[in-house]
Protein backbone atom coordinates (compact mmCIF):
# COMPACT_ATOMS: atom_id res chain seq x y z
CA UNK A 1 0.00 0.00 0.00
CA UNK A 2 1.44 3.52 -1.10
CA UNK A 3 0.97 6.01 1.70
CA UNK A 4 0.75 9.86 1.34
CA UNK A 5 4.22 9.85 2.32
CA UNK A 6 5.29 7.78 -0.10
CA UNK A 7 3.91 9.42 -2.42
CA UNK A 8 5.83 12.30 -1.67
CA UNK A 9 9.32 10.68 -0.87
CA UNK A 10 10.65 11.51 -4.74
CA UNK A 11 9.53 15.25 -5.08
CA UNK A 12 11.46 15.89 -1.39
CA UNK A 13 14.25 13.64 -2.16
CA UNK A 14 14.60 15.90 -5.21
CA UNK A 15 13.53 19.36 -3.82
CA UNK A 16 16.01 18.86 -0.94
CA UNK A 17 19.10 18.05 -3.67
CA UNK A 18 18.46 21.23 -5.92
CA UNK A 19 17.98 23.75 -2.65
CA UNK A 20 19.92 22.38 0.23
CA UNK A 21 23.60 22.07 0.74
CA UNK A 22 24.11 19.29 2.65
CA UNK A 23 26.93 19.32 4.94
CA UNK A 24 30.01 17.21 5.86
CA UNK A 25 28.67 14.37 3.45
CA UNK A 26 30.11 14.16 -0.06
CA UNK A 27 27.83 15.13 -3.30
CA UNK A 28 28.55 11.62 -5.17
CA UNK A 29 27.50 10.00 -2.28
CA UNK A 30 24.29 11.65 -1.41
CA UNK A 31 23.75 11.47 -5.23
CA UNK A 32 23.88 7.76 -4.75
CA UNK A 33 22.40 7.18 -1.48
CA UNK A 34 19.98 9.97 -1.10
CA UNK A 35 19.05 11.16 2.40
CA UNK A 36 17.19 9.99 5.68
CA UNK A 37 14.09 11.87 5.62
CA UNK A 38 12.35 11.73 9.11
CA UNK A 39 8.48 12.47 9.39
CA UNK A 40 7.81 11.80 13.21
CA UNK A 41 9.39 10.32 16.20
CA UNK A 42 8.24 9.19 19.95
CA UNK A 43 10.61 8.11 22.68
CA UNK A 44 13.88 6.47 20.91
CA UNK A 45 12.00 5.71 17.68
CA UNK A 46 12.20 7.50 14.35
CA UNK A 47 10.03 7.08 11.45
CA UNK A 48 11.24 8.00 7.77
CA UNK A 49 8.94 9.60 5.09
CA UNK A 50 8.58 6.01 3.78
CA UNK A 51 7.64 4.28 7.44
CA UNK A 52 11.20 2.68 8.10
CA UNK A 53 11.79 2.58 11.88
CA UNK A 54 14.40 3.32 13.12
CA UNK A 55 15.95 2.96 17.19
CA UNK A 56 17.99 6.11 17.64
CA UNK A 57 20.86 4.80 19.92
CA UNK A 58 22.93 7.40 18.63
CA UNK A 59 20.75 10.35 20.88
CA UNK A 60 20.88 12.29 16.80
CA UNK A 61 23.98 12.87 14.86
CA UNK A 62 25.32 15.55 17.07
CA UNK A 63 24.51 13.76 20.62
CA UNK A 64 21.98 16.36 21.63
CA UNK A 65 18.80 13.95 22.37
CA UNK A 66 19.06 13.16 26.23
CA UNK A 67 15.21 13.30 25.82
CA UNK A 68 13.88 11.69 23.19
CA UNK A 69 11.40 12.70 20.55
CA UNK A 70 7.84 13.77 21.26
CA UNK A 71 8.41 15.46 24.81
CA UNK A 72 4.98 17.36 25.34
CA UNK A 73 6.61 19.37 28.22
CA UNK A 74 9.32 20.88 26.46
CA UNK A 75 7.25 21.96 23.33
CA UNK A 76 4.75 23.29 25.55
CA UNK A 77 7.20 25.24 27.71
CA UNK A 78 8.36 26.60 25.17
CA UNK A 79 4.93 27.72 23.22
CA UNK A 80 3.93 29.27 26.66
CA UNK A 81 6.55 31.24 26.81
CA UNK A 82 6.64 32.32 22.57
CA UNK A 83 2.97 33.25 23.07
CA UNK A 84 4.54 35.16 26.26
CA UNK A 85 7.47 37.29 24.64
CA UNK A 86 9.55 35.34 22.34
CA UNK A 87 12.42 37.92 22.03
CA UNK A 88 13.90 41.14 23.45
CA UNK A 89 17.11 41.24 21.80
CA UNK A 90 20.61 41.31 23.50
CA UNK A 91 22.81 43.26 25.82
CA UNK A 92 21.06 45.60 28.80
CA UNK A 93 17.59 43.22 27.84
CA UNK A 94 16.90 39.66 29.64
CA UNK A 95 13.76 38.01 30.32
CA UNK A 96 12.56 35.58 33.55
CA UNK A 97 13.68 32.16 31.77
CA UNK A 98 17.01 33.64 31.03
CA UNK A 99 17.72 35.07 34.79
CA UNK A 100 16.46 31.58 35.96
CA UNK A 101 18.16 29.55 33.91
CA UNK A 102 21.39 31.41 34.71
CA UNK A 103 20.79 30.70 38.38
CA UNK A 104 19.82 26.96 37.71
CA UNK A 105 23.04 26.71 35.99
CA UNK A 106 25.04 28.06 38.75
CA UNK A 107 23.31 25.96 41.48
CA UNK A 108 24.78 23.00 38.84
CA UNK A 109 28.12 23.50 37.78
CA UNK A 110 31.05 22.26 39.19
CA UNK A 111 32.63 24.40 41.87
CA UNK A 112 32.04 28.46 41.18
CA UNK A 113 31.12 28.61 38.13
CA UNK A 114 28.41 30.98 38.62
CA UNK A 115 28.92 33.46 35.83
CA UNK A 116 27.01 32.94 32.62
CA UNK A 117 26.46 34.05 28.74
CA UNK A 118 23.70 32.44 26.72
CA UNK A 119 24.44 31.54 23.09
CA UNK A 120 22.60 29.11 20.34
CA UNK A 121 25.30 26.58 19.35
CA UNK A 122 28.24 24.66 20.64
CA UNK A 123 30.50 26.84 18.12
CA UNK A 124 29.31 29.90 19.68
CA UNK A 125 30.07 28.73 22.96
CA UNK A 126 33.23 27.77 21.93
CA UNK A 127 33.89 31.17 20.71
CA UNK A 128 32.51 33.14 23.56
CA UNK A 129 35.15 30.91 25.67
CA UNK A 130 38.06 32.00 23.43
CA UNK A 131 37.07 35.26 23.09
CA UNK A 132 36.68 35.41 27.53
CA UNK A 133 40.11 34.12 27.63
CA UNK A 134 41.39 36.99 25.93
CA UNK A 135 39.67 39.65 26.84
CA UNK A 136 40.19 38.72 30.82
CA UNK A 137 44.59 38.67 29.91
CA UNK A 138 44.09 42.15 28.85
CA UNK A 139 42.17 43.56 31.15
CA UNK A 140 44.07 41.64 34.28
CA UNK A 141 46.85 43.52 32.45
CA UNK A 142 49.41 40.69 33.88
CA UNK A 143 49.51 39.17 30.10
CA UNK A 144 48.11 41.85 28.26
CA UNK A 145 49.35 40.07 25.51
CA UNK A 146 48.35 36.69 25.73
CA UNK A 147 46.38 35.15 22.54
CA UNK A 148 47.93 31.87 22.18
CA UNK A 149 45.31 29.19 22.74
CA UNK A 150 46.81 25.16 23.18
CA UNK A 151 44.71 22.18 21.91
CA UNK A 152 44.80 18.54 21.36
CA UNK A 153 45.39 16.37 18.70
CA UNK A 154 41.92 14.92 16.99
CA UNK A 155 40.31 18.14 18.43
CA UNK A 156 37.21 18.44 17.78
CA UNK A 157 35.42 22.06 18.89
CA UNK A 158 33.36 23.33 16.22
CA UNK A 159 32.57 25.07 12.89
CA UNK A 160 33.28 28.79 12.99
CA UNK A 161 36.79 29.81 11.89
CA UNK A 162 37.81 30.36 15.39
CA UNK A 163 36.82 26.86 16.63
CA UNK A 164 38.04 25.45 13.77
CA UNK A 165 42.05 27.22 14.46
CA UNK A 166 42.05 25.28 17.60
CA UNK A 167 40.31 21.60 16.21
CA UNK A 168 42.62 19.09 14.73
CA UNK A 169 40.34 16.64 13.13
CA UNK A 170 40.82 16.77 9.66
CA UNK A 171 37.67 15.69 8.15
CA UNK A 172 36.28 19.22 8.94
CA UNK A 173 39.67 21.18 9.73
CA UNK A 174 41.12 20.83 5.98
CA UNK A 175 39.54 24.31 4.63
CA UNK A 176 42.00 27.02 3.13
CA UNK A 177 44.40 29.01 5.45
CA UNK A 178 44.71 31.30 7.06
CA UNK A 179 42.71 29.96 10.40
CA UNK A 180 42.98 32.25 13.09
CA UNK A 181 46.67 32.40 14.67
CA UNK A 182 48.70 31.70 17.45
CA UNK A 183 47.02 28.17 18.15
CA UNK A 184 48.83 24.45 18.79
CA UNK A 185 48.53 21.21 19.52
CA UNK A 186 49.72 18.71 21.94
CA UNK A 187 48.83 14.58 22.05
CA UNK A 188 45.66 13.81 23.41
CA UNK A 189 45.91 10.94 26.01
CA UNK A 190 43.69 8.03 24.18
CA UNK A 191 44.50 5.01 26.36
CA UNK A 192 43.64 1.70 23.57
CA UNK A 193 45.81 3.07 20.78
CA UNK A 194 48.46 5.37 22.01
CA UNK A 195 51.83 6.05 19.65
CA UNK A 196 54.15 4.81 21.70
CA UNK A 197 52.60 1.67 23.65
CA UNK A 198 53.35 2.40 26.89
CA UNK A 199 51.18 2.15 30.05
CA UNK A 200 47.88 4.26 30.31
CA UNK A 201 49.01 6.24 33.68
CA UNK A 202 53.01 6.62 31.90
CA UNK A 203 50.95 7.94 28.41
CA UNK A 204 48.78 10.50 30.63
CA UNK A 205 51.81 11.55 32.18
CA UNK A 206 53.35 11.72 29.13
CA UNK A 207 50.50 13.93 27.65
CA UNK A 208 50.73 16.30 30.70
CA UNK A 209 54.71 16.98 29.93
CA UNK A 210 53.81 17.78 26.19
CA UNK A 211 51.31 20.66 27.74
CA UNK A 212 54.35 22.00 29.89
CA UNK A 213 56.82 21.83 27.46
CA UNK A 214 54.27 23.79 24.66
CA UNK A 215 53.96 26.41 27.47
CA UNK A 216 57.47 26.85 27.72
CA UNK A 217 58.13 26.63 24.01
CA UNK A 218 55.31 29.39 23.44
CA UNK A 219 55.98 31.38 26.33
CA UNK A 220 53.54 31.65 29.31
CA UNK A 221 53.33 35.17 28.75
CA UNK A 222 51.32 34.70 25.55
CA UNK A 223 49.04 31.83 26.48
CA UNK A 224 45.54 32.81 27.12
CA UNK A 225 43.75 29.12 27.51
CA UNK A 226 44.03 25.71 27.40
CA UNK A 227 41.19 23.60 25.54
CA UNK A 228 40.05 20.23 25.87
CA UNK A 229 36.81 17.78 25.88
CA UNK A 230 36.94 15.93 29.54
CA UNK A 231 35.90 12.80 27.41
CA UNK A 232 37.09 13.02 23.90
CA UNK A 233 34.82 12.50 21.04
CA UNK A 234 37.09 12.09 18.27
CA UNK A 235 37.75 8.47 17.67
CA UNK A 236 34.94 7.58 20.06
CA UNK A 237 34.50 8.24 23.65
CA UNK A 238 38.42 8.82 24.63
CA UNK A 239 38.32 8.86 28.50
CA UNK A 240 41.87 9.54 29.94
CA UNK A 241 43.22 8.35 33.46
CA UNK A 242 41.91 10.15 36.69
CA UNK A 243 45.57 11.81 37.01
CA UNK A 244 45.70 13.07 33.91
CA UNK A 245 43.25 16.25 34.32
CA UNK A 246 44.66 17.00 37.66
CA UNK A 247 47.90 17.22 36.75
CA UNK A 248 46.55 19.78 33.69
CA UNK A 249 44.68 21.79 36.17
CA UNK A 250 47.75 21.86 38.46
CA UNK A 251 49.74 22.86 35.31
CA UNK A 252 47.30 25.57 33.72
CA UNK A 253 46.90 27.17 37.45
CA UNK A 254 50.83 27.49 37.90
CA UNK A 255 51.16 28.88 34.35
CA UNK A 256 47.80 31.66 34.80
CA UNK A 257 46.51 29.88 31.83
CA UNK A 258 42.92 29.37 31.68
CA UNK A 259 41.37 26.20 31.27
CA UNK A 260 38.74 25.56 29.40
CA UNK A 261 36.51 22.08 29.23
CA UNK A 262 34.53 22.32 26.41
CA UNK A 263 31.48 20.33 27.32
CA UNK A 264 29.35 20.92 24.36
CA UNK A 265 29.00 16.65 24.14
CA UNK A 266 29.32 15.45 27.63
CA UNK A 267 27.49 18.15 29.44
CA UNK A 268 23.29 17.86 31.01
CA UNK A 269 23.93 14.25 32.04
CA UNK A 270 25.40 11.92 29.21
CA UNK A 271 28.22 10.61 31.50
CA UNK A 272 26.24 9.92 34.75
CA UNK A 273 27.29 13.79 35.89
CA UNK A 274 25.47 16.99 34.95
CA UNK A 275 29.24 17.80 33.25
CA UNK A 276 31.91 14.91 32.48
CA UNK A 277 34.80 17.18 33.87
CA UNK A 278 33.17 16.05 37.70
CA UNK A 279 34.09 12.87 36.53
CA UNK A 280 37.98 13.95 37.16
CA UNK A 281 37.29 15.96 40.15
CA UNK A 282 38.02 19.17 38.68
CA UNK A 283 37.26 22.76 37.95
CA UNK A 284 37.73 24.62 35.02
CA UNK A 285 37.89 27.63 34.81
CA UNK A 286 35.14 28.27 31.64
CA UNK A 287 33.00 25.76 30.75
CA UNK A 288 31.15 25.52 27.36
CA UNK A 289 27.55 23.70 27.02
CA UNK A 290 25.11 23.82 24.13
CA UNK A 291 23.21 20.40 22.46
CA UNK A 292 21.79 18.47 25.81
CA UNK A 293 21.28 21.79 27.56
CA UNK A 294 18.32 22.11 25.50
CA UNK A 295 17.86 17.95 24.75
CA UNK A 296 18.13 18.92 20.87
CA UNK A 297 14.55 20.79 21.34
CA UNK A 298 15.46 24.13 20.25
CA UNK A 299 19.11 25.72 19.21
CA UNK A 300 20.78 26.24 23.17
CA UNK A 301 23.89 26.94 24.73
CA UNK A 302 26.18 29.03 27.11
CA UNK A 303 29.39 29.89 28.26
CA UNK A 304 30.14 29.40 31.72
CA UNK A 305 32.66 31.22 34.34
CA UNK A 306 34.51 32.50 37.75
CA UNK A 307 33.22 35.59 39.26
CA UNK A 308 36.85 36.74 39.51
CA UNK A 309 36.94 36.38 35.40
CA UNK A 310 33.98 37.90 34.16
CA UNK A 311 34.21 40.82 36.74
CA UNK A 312 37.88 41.67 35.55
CA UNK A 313 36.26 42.45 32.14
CA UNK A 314 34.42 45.69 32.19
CA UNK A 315 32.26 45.42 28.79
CA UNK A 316 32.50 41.63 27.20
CA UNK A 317 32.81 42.09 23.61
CA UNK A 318 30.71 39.67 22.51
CA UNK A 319 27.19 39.55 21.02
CA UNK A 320 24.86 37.49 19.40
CA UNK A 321 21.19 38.50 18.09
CA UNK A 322 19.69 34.99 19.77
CA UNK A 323 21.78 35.27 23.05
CA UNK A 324 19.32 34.53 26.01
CA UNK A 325 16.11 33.51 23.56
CA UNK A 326 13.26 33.49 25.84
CA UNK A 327 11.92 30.24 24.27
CA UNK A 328 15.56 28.44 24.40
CA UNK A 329 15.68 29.20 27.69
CA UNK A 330 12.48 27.81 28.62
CA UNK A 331 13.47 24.76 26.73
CA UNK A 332 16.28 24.23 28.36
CA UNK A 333 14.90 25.44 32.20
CA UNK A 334 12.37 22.58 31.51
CA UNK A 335 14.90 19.42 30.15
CA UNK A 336 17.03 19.93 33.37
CA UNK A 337 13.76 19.64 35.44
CA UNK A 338 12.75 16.80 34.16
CA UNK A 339 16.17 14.99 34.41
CA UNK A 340 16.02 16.04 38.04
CA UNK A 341 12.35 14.97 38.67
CA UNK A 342 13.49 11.75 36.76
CA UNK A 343 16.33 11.14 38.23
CA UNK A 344 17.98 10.21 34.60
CA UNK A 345 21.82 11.04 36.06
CA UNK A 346 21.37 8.09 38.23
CA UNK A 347 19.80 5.70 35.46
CA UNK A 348 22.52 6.94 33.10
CA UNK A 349 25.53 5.48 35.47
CA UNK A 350 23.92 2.39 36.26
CA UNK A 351 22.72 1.59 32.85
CA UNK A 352 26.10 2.95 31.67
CA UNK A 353 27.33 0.09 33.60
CA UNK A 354 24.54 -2.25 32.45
CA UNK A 355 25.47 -1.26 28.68
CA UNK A 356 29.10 -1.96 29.02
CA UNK A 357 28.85 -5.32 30.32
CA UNK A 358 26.36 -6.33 27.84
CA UNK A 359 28.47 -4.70 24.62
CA UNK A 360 31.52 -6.76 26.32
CA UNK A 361 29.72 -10.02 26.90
CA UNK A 362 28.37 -10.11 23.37
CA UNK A 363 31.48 -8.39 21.95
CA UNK A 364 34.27 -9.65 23.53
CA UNK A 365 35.51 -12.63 21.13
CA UNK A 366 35.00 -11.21 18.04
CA UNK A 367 37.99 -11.08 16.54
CA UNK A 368 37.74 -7.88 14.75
CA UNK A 369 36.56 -5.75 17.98
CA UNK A 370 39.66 -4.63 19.82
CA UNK A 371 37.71 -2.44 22.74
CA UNK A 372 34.26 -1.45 23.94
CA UNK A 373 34.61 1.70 26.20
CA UNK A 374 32.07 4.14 27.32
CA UNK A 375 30.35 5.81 30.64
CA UNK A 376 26.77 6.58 31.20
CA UNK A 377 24.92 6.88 28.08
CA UNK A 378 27.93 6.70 25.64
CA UNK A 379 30.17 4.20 24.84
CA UNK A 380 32.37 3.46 22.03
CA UNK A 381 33.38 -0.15 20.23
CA UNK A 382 36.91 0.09 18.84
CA UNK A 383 37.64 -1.90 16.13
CA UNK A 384 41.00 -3.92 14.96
CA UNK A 385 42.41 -5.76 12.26
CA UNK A 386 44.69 -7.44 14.54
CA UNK A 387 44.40 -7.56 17.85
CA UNK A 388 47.62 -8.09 19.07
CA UNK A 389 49.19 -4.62 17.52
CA UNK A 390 45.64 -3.08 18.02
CA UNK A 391 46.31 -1.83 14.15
CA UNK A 392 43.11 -0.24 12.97
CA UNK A 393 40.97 -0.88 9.05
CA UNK A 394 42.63 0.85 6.76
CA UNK A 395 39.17 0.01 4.32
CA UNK A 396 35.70 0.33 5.24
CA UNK A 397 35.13 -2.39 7.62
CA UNK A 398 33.68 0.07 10.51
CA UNK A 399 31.11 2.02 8.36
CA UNK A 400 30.22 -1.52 7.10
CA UNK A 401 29.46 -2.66 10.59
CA UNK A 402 27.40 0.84 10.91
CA UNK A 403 25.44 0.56 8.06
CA UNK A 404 24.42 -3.23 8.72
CA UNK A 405 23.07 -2.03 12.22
CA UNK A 406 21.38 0.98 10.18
CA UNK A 407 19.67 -1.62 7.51
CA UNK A 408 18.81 -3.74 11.20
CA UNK A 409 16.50 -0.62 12.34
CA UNK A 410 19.49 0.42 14.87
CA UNK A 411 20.92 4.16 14.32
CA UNK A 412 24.54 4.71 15.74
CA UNK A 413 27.54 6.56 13.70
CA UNK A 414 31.18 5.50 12.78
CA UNK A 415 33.68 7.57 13.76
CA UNK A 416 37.56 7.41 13.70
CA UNK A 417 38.41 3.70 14.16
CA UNK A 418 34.83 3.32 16.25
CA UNK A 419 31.12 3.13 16.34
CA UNK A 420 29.51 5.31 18.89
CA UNK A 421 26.32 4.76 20.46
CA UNK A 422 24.99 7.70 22.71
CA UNK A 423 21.39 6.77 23.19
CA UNK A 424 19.36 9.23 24.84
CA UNK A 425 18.86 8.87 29.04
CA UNK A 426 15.19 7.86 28.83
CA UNK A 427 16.32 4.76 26.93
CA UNK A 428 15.06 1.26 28.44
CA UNK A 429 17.22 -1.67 29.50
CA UNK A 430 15.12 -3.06 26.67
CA UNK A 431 16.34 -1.11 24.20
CA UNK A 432 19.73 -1.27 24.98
CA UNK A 433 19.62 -4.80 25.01
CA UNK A 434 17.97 -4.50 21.18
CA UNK A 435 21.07 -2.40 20.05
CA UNK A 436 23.56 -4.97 21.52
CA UNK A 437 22.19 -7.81 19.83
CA UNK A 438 21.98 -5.99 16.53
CA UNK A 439 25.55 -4.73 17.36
CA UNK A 440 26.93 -8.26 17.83
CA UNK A 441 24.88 -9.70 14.73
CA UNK A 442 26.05 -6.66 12.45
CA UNK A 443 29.83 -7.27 13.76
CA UNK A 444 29.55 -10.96 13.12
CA UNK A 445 27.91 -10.59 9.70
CA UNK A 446 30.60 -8.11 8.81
CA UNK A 447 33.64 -9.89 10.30
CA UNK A 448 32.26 -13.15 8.38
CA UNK A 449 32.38 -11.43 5.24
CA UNK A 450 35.79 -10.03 5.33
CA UNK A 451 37.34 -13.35 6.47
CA UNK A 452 37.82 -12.78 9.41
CA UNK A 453 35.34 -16.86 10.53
């Protein structure tokens, strides 16, 4: 039977090629495989113009779903408050849901972070951060000069030209030069696959030297910030040693470098925490936040920081003509209600450990998975053409495994040497235990195929 939507699959399939640019997907291969076209979803479920189902156990393609699809009490907060005032612009005007959310935020980040500026996106945020770095050096007046900004290898922190100077993962970094100047990078601390095989706690240690020596190579003077993800993305859910953020905050705060944890993937309660740098015991000294804040519901985020910073700067030259939108922030007042009310932080760390024994029980002997990794509601299954020298596919053996669990009804994404699941926190133990047994047969099916028994 040929449904409405059906009917109307070709004319959008075409529409959307001649007047969208699609991003970070090439031409020939949305020429040959078209796009996902999603007419409604409920809970973890998507359905697709032409009624394929899908279980999203991937929380969207930028991790912002902690909540799921359908949430009546988000939309409706936020069409209360449109039909309020929807928008009263910028600087010296603020409405209720942006005071309150401020405050909520405080009463939630780590230590005193207390000090906050609303943006839209995670690359805003990211560039608010930068741009508070800087402007708090000159006005301290102690390194008046300081512009330099350190990063990480496989660093990934957004789109705008200034995120994009201080991300080193190539698939999105590789655009013409000039970027903006004066950034670096030092190795990241991934603990399954690190260059030079040594220990986890020796490579973390390691890592930490690299930051001190960059400092001293660029001068301490000139350094405004140090950036990193607690838990790296790139490559799939990098989590480094407990040490190894200490002995960055110990280094950053001896240096008067600012720190700042970029949280735009691991903040609002993926990792079991409200944000994953808790997980390390430590306090940064900006935070950014943007996807989860809001639960994907409406474009959200913010820039978080010390009193001591923000009142050092007397105007903040920053501005955005969505900063502090009255129906974002009722959006976003509302998701971290209900993950309070719910108590979804606590479900997240025990199914986070529920998830991770179940991935490594049905996992664990294939002979082409080298790791399964993860905390809370994101985990990560490393894959390896030979397990002793962990050496990674060089083909396309880990989108293969991705798009068998995609033709299975089972939505997840491949990246680096991994697929990533982040399902959202209102996800069931059933459903979890639906995406590891299409995860094993996908991996076995896949593995069979390229030899592998």
């Amino acid at each position: 039977m040929t449904t409405q939507s059906d009917s109307n699959l070709p004319a959008l399939l075409k529409s959307a090629l001649d007047h969208m640019i699609i991003p970070i997907v090439s031409q020939s291969e949305i020429a040959t495989n078209g796009l996902s076209i999603y007419a409604r979803g409920e809970g973890c479920r998507l359905w697709t113009e032409d009624n394929r189902e899908y279980l999203d156990m991937l929380g969207s393609p930028t991790r912002a779903n902690t909540l799921g699809y359908g949430n009546q009490e988000i939309a409706k907060a936020v069409y209360d408050q449109l039909v309020n005032v929807h928008f009263v612009g910028t600087a010296a005007n603020t409405t209720e849901p942006a005071i309150r959310l401020a405050e909520k935020l405080s009463e939630i980040l780590p230590g005193d972070l207390s000090r906050i500026f609303f943006v839209s996106t995670g690359s805003e945020a990211v560039e608010g951060a930068l741009k508070l770095a800087k402007q708090y050096h000159q006005a301290k007046g102690k390194k008046p000069r300081a512009y330099k900004v350190i990063s990480r290898w496989n660093a990934y922190h957004g789109a705008t030209m200034g995120c994009l100077s201080v991300t080193d993962w190539l698939p999105v970094r590789n655009i013409p030069d000039p970027r903006v100047p004066g950034n670096s990078f030092i190795p990241s601390p991934t603990r399954y696959r690190n260059p030079f095989g040594v220990t986890d706690e020796v490579w973390a240690e390691m890592c930490a030297t690299y930051l001190e020596k960059q400092i001293e190579l660029e001068g301490p003077e000139n350094i405004a910030a140090f950036i990193g993800e607690p838990i790296m993305q790139a490559h799939g859910v990098q989590i480094p040693t407990q040490n190894y953020w200490r002995r960055v905050r110990e280094i950053c705060t001896k240096h008067d470098i600012l720190l700042i944890c970029d949280e735009v993937i691991t903040g609002f309660g993926r990792t079991g925490t409200w944000f994953a740098s808790e997980q390390f015991g430590i306090v940064p000294d900006i935070i950014t936040m943007a996807k989860a804040m809001s639960a994907g519901y409406v474009p959200a985020g913010a820039v978080a920081t010390r009193p001591e910073i923000a009142d050092a700067i007397p105007m903040y030259r920053n501005v955005h003509t969505y900063s502090g939108h009255a129906g974002a922030m009722a959006a976003s007042l509302k998701v971290i209600e209900i993950k309070e009310r719910e108590g979804l932080l606590s479900k997240a760390r025990n199914n986070g450990v529920y998830l991770q024994e179940a991935l490594r029980s049905a996992l664990g002997s294939s002979p082409i998975v080298g790791e399964v990794r993860g905390i809370g509601h994101w985990h990560a299954i490393d894959f390896t053409s030979d397990k002793a020298t962990k050496a990674p596919f060089e083909d396309e053996t880990v989108k293969a495994v991705m798009n068998s669990m995609h033709e299975k009804g089972v939505l997840v994404t491949a990246i680096g040497h991994s697929i990533e699941m982040s399902p959202p926190l209102i996800a069931s133990r059933e459903e979890l235990d639906k995406a590891v047994e299409v995860a094993a047969a996908a991996i076995d099916e896949v593995s069979k195929a390229r030899g592998f028994g």
